[in-house]
N, C-alpha and C. Protein backbone atom coordinates (compact mmCIF):
# COMPACT_ATOMS: atom_id res chain seq x y z
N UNK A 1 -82.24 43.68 53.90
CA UNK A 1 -82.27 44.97 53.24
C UNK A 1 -80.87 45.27 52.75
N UNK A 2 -80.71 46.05 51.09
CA UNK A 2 -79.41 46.41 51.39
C UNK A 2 -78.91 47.42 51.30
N UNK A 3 -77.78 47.28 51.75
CA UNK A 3 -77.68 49.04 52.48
C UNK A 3 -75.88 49.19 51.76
N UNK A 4 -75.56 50.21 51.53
CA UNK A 4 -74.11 50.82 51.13
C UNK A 4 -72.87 50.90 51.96
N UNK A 5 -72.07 49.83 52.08
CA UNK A 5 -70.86 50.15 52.99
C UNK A 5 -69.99 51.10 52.76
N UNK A 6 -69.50 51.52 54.08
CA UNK A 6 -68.99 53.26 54.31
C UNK A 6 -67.28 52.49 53.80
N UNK A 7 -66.84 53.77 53.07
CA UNK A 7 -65.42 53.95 52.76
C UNK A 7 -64.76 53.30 53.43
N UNK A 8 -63.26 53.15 53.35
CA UNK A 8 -61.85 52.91 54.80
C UNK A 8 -61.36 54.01 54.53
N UNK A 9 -60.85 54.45 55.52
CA UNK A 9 -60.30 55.61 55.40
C UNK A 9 -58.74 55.39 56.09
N UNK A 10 -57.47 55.48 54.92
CA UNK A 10 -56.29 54.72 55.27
C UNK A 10 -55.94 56.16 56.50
N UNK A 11 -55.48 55.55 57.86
CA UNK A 11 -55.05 56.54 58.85
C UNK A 11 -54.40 56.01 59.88
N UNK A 12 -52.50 56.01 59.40
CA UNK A 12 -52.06 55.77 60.45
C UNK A 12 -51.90 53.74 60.50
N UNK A 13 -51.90 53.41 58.96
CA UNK A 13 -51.61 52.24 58.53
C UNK A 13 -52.53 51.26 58.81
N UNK A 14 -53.49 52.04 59.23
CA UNK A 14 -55.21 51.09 59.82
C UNK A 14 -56.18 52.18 59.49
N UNK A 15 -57.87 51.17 59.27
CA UNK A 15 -58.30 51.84 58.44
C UNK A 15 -59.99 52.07 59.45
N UNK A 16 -60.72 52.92 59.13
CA UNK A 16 -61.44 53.25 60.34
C UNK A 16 -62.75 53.54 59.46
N UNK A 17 -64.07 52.82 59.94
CA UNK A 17 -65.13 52.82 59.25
C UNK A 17 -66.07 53.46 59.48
N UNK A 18 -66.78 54.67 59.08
CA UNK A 18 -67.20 55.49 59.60
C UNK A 18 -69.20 55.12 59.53
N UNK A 19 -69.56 55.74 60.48
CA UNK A 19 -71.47 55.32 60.89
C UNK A 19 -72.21 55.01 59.01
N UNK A 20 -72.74 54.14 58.67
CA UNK A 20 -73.55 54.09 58.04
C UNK A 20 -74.23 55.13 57.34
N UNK A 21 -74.45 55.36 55.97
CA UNK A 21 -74.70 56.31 55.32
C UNK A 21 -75.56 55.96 54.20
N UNK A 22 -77.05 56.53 53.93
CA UNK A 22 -77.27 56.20 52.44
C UNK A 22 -76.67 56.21 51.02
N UNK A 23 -75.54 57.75 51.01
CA UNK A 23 -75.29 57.75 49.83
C UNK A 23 -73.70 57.19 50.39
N UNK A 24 -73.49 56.37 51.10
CA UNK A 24 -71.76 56.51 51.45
C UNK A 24 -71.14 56.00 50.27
N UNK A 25 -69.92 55.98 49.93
CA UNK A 25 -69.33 55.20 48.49
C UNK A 25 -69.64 53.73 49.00
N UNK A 26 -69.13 52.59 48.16
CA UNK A 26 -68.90 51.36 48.00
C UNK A 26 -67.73 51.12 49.22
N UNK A 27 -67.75 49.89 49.83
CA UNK A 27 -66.46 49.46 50.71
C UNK A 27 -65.28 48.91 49.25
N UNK A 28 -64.31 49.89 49.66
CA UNK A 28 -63.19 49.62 48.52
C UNK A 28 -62.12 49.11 49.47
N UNK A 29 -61.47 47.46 49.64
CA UNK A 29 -60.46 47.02 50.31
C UNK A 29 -59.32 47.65 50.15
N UNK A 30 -59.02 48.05 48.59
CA UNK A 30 -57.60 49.03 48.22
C UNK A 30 -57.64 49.82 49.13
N UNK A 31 -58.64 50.21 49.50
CA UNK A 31 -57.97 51.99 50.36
C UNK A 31 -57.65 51.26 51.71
N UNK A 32 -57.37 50.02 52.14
CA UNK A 32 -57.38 49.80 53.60
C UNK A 32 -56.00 49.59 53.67
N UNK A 33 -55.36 50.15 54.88
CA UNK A 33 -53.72 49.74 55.17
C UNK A 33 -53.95 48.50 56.12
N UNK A 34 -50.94 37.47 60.99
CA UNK A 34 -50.27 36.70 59.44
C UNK A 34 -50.92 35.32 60.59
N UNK A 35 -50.98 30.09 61.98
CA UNK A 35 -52.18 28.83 62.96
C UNK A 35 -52.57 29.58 64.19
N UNK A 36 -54.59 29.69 64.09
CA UNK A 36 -54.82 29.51 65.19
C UNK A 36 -54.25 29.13 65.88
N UNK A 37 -54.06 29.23 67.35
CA UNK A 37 -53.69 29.07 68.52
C UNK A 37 -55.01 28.85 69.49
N UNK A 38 -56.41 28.04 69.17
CA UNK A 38 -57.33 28.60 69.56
C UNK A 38 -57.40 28.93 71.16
N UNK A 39 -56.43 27.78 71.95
CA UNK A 39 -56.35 28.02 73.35
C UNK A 39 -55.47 28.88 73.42
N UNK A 40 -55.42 30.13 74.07
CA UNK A 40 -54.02 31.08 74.39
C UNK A 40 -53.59 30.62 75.81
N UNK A 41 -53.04 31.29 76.67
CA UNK A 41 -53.11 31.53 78.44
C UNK A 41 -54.07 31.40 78.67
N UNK A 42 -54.13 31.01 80.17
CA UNK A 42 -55.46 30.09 80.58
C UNK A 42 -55.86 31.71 81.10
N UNK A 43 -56.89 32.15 81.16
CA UNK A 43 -57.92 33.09 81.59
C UNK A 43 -59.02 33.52 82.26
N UNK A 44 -59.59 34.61 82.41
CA UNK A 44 -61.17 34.43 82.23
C UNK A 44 -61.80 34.57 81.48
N UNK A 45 -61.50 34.39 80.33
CA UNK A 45 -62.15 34.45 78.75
C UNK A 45 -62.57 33.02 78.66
N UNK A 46 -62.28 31.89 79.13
CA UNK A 46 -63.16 30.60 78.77
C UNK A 46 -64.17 30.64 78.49
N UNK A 47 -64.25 29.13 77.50
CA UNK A 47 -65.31 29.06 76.88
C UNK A 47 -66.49 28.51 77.68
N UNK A 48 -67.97 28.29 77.44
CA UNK A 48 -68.54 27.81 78.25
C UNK A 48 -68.48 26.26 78.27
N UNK A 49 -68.49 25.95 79.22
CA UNK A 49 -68.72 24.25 79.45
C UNK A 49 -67.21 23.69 80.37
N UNK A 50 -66.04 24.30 79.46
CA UNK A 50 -64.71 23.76 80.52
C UNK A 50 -64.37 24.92 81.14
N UNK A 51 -63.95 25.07 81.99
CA UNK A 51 -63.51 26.61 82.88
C UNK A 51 -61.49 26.28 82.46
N UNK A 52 -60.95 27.59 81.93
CA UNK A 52 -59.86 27.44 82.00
C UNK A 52 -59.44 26.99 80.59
N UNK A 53 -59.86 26.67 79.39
CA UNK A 53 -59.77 26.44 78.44
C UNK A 53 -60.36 27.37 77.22
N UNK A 54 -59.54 29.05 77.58
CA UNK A 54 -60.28 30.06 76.98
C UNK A 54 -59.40 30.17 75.67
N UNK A 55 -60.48 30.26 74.23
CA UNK A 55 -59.89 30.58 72.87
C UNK A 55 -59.27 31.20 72.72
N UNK A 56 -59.02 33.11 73.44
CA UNK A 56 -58.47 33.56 73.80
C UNK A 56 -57.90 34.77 74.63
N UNK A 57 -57.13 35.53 74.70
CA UNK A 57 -56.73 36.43 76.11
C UNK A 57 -57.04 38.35 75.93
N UNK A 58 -58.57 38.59 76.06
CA UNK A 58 -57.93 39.86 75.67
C UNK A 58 -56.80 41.15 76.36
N UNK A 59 -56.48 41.84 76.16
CA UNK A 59 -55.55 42.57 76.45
C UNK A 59 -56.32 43.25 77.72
N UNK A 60 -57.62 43.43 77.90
CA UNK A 60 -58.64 44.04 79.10
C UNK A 60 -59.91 43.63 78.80
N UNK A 61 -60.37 43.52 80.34
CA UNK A 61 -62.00 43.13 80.05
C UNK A 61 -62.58 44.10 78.82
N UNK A 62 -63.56 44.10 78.38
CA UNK A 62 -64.37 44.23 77.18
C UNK A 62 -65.62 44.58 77.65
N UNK A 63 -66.70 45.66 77.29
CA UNK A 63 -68.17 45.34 77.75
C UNK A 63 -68.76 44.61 76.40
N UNK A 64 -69.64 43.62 76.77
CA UNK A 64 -70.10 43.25 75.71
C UNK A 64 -70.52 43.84 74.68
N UNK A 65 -70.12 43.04 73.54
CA UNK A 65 -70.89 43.65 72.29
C UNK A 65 -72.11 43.54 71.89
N UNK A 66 -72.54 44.26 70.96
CA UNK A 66 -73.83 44.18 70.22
C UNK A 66 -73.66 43.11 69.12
N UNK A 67 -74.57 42.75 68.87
CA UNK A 67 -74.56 41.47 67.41
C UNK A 67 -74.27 42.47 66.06
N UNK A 68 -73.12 41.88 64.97
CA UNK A 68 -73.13 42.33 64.36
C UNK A 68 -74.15 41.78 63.05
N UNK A 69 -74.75 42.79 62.70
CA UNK A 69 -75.81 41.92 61.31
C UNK A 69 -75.04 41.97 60.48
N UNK A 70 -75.75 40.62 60.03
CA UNK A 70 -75.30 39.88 58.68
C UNK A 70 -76.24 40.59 57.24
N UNK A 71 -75.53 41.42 56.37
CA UNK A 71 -76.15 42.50 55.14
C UNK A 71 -75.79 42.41 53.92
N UNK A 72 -76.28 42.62 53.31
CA UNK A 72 -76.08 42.78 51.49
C UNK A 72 -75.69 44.10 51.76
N UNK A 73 -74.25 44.41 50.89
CA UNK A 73 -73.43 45.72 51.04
C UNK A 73 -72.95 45.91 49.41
N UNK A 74 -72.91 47.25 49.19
CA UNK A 74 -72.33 47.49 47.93
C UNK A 74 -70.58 47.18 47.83
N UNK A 75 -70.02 46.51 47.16
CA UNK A 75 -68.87 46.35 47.32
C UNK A 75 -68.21 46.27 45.87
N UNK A 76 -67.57 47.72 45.12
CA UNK A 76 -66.52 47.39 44.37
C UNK A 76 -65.17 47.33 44.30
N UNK A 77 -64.94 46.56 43.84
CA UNK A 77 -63.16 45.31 43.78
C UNK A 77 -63.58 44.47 42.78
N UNK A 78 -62.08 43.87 42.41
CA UNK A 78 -62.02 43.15 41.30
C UNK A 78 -62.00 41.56 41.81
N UNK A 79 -62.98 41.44 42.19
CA UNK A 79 -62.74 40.04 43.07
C UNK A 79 -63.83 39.15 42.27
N UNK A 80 -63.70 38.21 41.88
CA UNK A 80 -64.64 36.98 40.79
C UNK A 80 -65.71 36.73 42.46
N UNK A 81 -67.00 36.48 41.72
CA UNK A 81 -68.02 35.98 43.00
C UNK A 81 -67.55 34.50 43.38
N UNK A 82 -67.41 34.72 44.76
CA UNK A 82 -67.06 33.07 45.54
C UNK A 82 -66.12 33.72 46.35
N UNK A 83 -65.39 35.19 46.02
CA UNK A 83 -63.69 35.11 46.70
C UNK A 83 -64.52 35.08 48.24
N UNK A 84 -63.45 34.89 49.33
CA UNK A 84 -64.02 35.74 50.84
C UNK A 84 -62.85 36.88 50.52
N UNK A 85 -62.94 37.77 51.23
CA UNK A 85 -61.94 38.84 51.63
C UNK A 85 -62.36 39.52 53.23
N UNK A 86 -61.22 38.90 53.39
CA UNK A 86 -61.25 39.52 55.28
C UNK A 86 -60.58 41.00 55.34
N UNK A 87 -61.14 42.37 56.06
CA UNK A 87 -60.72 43.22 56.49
C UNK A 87 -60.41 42.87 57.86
N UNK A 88 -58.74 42.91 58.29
CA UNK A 88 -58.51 43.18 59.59
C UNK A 88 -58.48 44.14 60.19
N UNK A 89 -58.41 45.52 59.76
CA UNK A 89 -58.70 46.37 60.20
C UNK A 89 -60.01 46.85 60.90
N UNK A 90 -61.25 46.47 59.96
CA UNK A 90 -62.03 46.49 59.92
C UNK A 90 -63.31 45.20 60.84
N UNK A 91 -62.44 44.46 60.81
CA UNK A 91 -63.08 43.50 61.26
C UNK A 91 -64.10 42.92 61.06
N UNK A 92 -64.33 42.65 59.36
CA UNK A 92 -65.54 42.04 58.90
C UNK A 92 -64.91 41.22 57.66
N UNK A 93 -65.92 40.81 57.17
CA UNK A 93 -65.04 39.72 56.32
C UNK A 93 -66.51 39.55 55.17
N UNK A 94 -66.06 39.44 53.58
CA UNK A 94 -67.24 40.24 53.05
C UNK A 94 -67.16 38.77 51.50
N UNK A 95 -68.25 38.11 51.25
CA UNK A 95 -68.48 37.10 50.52
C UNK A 95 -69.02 37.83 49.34
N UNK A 96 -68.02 37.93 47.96
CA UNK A 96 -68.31 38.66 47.07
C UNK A 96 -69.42 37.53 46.14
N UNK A 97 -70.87 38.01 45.87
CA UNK A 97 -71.48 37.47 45.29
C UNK A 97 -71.44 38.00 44.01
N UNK A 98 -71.30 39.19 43.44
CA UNK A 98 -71.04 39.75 42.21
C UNK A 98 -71.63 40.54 41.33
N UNK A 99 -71.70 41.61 40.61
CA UNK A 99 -72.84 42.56 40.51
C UNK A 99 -72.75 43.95 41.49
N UNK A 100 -71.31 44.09 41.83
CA UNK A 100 -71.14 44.70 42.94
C UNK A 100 -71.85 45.18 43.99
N UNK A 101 -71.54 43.54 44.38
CA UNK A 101 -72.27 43.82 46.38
C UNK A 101 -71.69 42.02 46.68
N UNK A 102 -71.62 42.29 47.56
CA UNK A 102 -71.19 41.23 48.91
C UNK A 102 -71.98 41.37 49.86
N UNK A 103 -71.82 39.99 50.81
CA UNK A 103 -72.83 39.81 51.77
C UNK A 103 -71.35 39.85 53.38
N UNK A 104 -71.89 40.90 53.95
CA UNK A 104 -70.82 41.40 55.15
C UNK A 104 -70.86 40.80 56.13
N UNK A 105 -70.03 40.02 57.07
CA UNK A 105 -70.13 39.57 58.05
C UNK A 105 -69.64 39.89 59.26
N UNK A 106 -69.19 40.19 60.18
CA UNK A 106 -68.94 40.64 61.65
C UNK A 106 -67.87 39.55 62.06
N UNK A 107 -66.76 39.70 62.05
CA UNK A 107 -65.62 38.37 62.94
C UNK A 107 -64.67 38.77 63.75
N UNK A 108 -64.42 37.71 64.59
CA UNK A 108 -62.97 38.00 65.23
C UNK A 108 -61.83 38.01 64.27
N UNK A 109 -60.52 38.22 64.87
CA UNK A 109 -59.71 38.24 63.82
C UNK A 109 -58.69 38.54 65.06
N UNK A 110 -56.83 38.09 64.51
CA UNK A 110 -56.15 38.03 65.54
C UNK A 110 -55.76 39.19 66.17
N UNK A 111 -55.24 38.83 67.42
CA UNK A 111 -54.63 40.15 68.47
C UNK A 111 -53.51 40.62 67.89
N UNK A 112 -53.23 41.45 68.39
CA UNK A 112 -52.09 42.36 68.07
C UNK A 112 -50.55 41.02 68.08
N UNK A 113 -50.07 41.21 67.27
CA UNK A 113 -48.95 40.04 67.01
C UNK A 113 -48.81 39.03 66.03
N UNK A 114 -50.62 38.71 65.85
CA UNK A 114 -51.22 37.70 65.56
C UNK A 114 -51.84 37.62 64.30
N UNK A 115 -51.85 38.84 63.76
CA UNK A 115 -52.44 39.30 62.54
C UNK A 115 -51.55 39.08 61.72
N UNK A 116 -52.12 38.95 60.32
CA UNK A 116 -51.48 38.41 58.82
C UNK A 116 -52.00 38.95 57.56
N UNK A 117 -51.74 38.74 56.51
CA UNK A 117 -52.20 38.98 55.44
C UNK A 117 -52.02 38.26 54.07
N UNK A 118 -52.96 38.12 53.38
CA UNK A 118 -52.36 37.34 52.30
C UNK A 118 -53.49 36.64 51.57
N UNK A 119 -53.19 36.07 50.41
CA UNK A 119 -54.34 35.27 49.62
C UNK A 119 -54.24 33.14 49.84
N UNK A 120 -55.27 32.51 50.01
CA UNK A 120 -54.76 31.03 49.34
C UNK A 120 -56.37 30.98 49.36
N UNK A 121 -56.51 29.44 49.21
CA UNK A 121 -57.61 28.82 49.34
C UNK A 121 -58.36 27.96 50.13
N UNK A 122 -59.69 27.76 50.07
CA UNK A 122 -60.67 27.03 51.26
C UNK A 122 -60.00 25.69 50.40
N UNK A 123 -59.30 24.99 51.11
CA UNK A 123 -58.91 23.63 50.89
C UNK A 123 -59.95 22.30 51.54
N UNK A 124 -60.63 22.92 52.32
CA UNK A 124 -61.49 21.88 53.04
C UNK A 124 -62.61 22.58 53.85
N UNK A 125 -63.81 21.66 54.11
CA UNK A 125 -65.10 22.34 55.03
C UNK A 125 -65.36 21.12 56.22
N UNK A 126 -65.27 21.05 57.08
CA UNK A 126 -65.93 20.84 58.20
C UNK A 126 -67.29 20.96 59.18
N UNK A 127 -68.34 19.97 59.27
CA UNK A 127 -69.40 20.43 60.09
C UNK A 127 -69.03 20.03 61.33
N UNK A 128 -69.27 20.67 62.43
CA UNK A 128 -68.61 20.40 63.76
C UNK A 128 -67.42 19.90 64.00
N UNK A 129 -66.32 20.56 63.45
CA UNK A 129 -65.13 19.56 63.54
C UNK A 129 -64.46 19.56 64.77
N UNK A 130 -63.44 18.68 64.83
CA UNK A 130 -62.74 17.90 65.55
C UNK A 130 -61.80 18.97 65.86
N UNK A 131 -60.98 19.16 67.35
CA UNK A 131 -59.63 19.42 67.28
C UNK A 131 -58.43 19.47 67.79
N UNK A 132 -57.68 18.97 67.36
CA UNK A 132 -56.00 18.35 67.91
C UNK A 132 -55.25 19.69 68.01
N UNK A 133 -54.99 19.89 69.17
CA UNK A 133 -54.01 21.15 69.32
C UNK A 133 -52.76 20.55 68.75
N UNK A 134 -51.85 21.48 68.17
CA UNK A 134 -50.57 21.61 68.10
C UNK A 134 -49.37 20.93 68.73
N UNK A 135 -48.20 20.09 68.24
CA UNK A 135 -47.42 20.52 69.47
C UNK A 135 -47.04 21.29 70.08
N UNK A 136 -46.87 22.53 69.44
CA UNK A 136 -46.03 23.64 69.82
C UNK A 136 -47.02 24.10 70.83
N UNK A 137 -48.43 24.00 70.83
CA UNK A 137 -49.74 24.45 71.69
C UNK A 137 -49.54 23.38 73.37
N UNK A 138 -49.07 22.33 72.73
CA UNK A 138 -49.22 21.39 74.17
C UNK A 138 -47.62 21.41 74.58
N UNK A 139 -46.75 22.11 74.03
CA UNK A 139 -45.87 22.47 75.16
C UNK A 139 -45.56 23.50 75.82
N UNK A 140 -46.63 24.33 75.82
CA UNK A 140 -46.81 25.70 76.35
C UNK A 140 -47.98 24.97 77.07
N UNK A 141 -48.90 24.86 76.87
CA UNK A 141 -49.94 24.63 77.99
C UNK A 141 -50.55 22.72 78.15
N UNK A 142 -49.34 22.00 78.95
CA UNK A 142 -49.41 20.45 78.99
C UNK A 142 -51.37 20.09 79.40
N UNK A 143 -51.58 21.13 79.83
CA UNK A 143 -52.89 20.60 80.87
C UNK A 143 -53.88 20.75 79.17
N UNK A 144 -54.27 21.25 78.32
CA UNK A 144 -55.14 20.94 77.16
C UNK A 144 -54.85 19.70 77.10
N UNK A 145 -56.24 19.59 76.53
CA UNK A 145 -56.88 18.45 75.29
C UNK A 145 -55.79 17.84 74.26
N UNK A 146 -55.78 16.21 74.50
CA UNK A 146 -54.86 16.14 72.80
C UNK A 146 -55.57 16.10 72.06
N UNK A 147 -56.95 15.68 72.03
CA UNK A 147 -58.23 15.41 71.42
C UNK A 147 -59.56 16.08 71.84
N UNK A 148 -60.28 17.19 71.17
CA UNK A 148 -61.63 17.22 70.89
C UNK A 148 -62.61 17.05 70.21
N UNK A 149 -63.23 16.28 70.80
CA UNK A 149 -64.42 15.93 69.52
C UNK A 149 -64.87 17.35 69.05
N UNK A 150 -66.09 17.41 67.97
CA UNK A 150 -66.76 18.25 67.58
C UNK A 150 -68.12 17.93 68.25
N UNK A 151 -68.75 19.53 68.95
CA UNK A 151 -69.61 19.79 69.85
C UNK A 151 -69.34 21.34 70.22
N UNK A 152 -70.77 21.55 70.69
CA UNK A 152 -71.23 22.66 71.00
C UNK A 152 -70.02 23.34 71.85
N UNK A 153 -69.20 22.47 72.81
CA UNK A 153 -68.54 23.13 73.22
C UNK A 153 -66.70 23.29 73.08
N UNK A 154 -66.68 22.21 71.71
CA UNK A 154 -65.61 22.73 70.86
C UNK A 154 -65.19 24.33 70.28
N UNK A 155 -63.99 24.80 70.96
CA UNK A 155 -64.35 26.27 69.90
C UNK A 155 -64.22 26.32 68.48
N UNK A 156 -64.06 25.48 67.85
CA UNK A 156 -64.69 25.77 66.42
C UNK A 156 -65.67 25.84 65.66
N UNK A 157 -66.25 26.02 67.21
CA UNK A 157 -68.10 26.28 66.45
C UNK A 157 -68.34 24.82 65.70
N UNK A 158 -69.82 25.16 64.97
CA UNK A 158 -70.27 24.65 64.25
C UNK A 158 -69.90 24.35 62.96
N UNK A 159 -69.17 25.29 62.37
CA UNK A 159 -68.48 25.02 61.30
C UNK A 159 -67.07 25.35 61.27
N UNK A 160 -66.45 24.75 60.03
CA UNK A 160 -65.03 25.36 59.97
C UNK A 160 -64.61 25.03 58.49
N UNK A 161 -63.96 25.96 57.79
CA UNK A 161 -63.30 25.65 56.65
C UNK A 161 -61.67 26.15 56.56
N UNK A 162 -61.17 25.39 56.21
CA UNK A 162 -59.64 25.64 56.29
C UNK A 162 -59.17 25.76 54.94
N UNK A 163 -57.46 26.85 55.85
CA UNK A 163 -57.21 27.55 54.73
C UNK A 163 -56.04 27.23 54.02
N UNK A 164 -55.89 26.60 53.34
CA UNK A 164 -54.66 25.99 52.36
C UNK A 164 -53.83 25.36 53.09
N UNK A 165 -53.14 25.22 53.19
CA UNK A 165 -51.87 23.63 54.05
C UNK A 165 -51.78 24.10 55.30
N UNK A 166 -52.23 25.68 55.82
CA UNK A 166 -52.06 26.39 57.24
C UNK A 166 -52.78 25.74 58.24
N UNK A 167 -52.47 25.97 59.16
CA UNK A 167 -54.03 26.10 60.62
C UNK A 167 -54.64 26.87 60.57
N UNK A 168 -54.72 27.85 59.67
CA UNK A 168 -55.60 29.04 60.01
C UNK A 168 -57.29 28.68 59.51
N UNK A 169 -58.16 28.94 60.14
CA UNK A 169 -59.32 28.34 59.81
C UNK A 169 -60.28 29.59 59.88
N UNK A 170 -61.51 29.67 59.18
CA UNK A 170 -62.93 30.88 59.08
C UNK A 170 -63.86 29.59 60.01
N UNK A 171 -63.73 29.98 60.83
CA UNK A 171 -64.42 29.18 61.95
C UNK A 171 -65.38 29.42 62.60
N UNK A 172 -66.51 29.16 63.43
CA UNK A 172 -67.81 29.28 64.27
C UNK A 172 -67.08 29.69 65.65
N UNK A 173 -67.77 30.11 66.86
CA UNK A 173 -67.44 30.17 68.09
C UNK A 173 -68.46 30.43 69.09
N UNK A 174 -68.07 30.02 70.08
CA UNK A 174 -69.12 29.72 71.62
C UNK A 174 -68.72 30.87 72.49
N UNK A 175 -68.05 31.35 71.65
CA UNK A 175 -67.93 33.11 72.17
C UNK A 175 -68.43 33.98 71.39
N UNK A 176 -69.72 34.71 71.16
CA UNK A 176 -69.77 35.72 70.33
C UNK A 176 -69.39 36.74 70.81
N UNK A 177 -69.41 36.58 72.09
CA UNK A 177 -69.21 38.54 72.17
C UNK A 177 -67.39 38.80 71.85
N UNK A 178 -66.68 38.31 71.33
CA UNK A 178 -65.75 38.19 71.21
C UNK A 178 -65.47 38.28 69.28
N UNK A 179 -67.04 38.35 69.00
CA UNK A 179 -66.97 38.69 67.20
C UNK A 179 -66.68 40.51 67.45
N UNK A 180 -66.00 40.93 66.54
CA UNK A 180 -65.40 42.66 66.40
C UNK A 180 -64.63 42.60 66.75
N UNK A 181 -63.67 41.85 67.91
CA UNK A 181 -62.76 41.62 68.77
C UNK A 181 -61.52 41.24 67.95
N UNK A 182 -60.25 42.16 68.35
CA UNK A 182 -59.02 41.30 67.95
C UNK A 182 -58.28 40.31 69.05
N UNK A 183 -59.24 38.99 69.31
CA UNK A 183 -58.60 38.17 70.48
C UNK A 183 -58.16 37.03 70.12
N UNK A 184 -58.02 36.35 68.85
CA UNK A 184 -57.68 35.20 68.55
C UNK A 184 -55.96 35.56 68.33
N UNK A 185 -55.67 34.04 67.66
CA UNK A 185 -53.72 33.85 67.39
C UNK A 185 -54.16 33.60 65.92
N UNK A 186 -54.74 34.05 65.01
CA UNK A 186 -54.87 34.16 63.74
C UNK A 186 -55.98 34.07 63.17
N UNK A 187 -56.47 33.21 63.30
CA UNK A 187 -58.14 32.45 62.57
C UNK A 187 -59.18 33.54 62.87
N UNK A 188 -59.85 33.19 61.99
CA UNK A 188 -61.13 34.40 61.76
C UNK A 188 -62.22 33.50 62.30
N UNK A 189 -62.88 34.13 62.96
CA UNK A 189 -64.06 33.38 63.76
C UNK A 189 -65.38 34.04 63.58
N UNK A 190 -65.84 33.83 63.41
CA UNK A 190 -67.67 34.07 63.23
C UNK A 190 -68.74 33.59 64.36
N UNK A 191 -69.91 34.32 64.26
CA UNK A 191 -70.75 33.53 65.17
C UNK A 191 -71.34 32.15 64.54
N UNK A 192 -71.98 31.41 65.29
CA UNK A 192 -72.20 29.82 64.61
C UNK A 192 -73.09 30.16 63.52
N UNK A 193 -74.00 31.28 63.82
CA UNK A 193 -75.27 31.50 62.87
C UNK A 193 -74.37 31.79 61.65
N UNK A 194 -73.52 32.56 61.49
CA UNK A 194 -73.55 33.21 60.24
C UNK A 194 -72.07 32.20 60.12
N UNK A 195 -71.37 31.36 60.86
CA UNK A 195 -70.26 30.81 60.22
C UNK A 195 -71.00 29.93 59.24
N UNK A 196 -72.20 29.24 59.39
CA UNK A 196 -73.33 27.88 58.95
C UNK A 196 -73.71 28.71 57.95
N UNK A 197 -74.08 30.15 57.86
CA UNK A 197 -74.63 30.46 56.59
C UNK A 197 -73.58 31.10 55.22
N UNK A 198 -72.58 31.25 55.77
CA UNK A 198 -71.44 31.16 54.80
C UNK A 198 -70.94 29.62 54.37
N UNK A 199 -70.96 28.79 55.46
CA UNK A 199 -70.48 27.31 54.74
C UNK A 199 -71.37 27.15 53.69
N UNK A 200 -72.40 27.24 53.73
CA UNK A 200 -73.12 26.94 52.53
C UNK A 200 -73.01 27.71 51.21
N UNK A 201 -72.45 28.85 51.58
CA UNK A 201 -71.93 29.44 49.88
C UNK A 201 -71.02 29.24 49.35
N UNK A 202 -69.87 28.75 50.20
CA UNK A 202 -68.49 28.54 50.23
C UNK A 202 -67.99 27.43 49.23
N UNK A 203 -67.56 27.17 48.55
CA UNK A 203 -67.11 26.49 47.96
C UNK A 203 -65.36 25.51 48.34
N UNK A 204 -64.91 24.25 48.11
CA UNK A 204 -63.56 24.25 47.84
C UNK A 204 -63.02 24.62 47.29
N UNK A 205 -62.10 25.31 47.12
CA UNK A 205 -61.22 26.03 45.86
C UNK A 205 -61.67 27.43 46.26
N UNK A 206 -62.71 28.05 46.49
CA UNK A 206 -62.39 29.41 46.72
C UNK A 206 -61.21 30.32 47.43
N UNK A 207 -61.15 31.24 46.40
CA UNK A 207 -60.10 32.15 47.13
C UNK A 207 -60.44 33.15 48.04
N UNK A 208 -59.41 33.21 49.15
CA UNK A 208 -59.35 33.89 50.73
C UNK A 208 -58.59 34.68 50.42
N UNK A 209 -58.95 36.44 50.49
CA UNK A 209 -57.91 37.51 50.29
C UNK A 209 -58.04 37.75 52.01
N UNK A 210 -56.74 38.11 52.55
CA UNK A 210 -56.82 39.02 53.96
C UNK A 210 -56.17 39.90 53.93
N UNK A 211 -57.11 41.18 54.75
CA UNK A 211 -56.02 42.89 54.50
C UNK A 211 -56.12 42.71 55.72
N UNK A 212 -54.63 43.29 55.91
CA UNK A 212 -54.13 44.21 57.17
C UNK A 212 -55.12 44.86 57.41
């Protein structure tokens, strides 16, 4: 069904989305005010399958979330159909199909420190990919993986597409309740369902806008 995304309302250099509305305006990104790290400190946020190998740390337990749905939203901006544009504020991330409306998605996005902004491109797509931590990742925490295959209990989900020469990746995860959440070290994470149904619209070469 599609339904009208509510305003941002700039307050305090972050932007705050107010309950669902029939006549609400269009989601306008203008009005909204920077490598994964996918392992942070070891935790109780792990993923399922290894204990101690959590994506990442939130600042306090959390009660779980609700699923965010995946919607056809009214969306005007000057964005060509294909761009993504991530709200960090907001914490959704919105696939401009064109005709003003986009299809809205629900993601993680980084913790406080961890956040960025900026434009490049999907340079590459991945189905279940692979992943090699960092050095800078394995000399902070020697006990990780130098090597993970791709699998269910990889955190990059099911899919992954990466973002121009960075680490930063629009990735799947074996954590959903951790989608709305600012708990990652940069990368935007999705649930597997809807990371798999964006790979398929996604193109190489598309352009990635991210707001503060």
């Amino acid at each position: 069904m599609k339904t009208s995304a509510t305003a941002l309302a700039a307050f305090l250099a972050a932007t705050v989305l107010a309950a669902p509305a029939l006549a609400a305006p269009a989601y306008d990104p203008f009005g909204a005010n920077g490598a994964e790290e996918y392992y942070s400190d070891p935790g109780q946020y792990g993923y399922q399958g290894t204990p101690g190998f959590g994506q990442g740390v939130q600042d306090a337990p959390q009660a779980q979330v609700q699923p965010i749905p995946r919607e056809i939203v009214a969306f005007n901006a000057p964005y060509a159909p294909g761009t993504i544009v991530v709200s960090t504020a907001e914490r959704r991330l919105y696939f401009v199909t064109g005709n003003g409306e986009a299809i809205r998605y629900g993601v993680g996005v980084g913790r406080p420190g961890f956040s960025w902004s900026g434009s490049n491109t999907i340079t590459a797509k991945r189905e279940w990919p692979s992943w090699t931590p960092p050095k800078a990742m394995i000399a902070r925490r020697p006990d990780l993986p130098r090597y993970m295959a791709g699998g269910i209990e990889n955190p990059l989900g099911a899919r992954a597409m990466y973002i121009g020469s960075t680490e930063y990746r629009i990735h799947g995860s074996n954590e959903p309740d951790t989608i709305g959440q600012a708990v990652s070290s940069g990368c935007i994470r999705m649930t597997n369902d809807d990371v798999t149904d964006l790979y398929e619209r996604v193109k190489v070469g598309a352009k990635v806008v991210v707001l503060n």
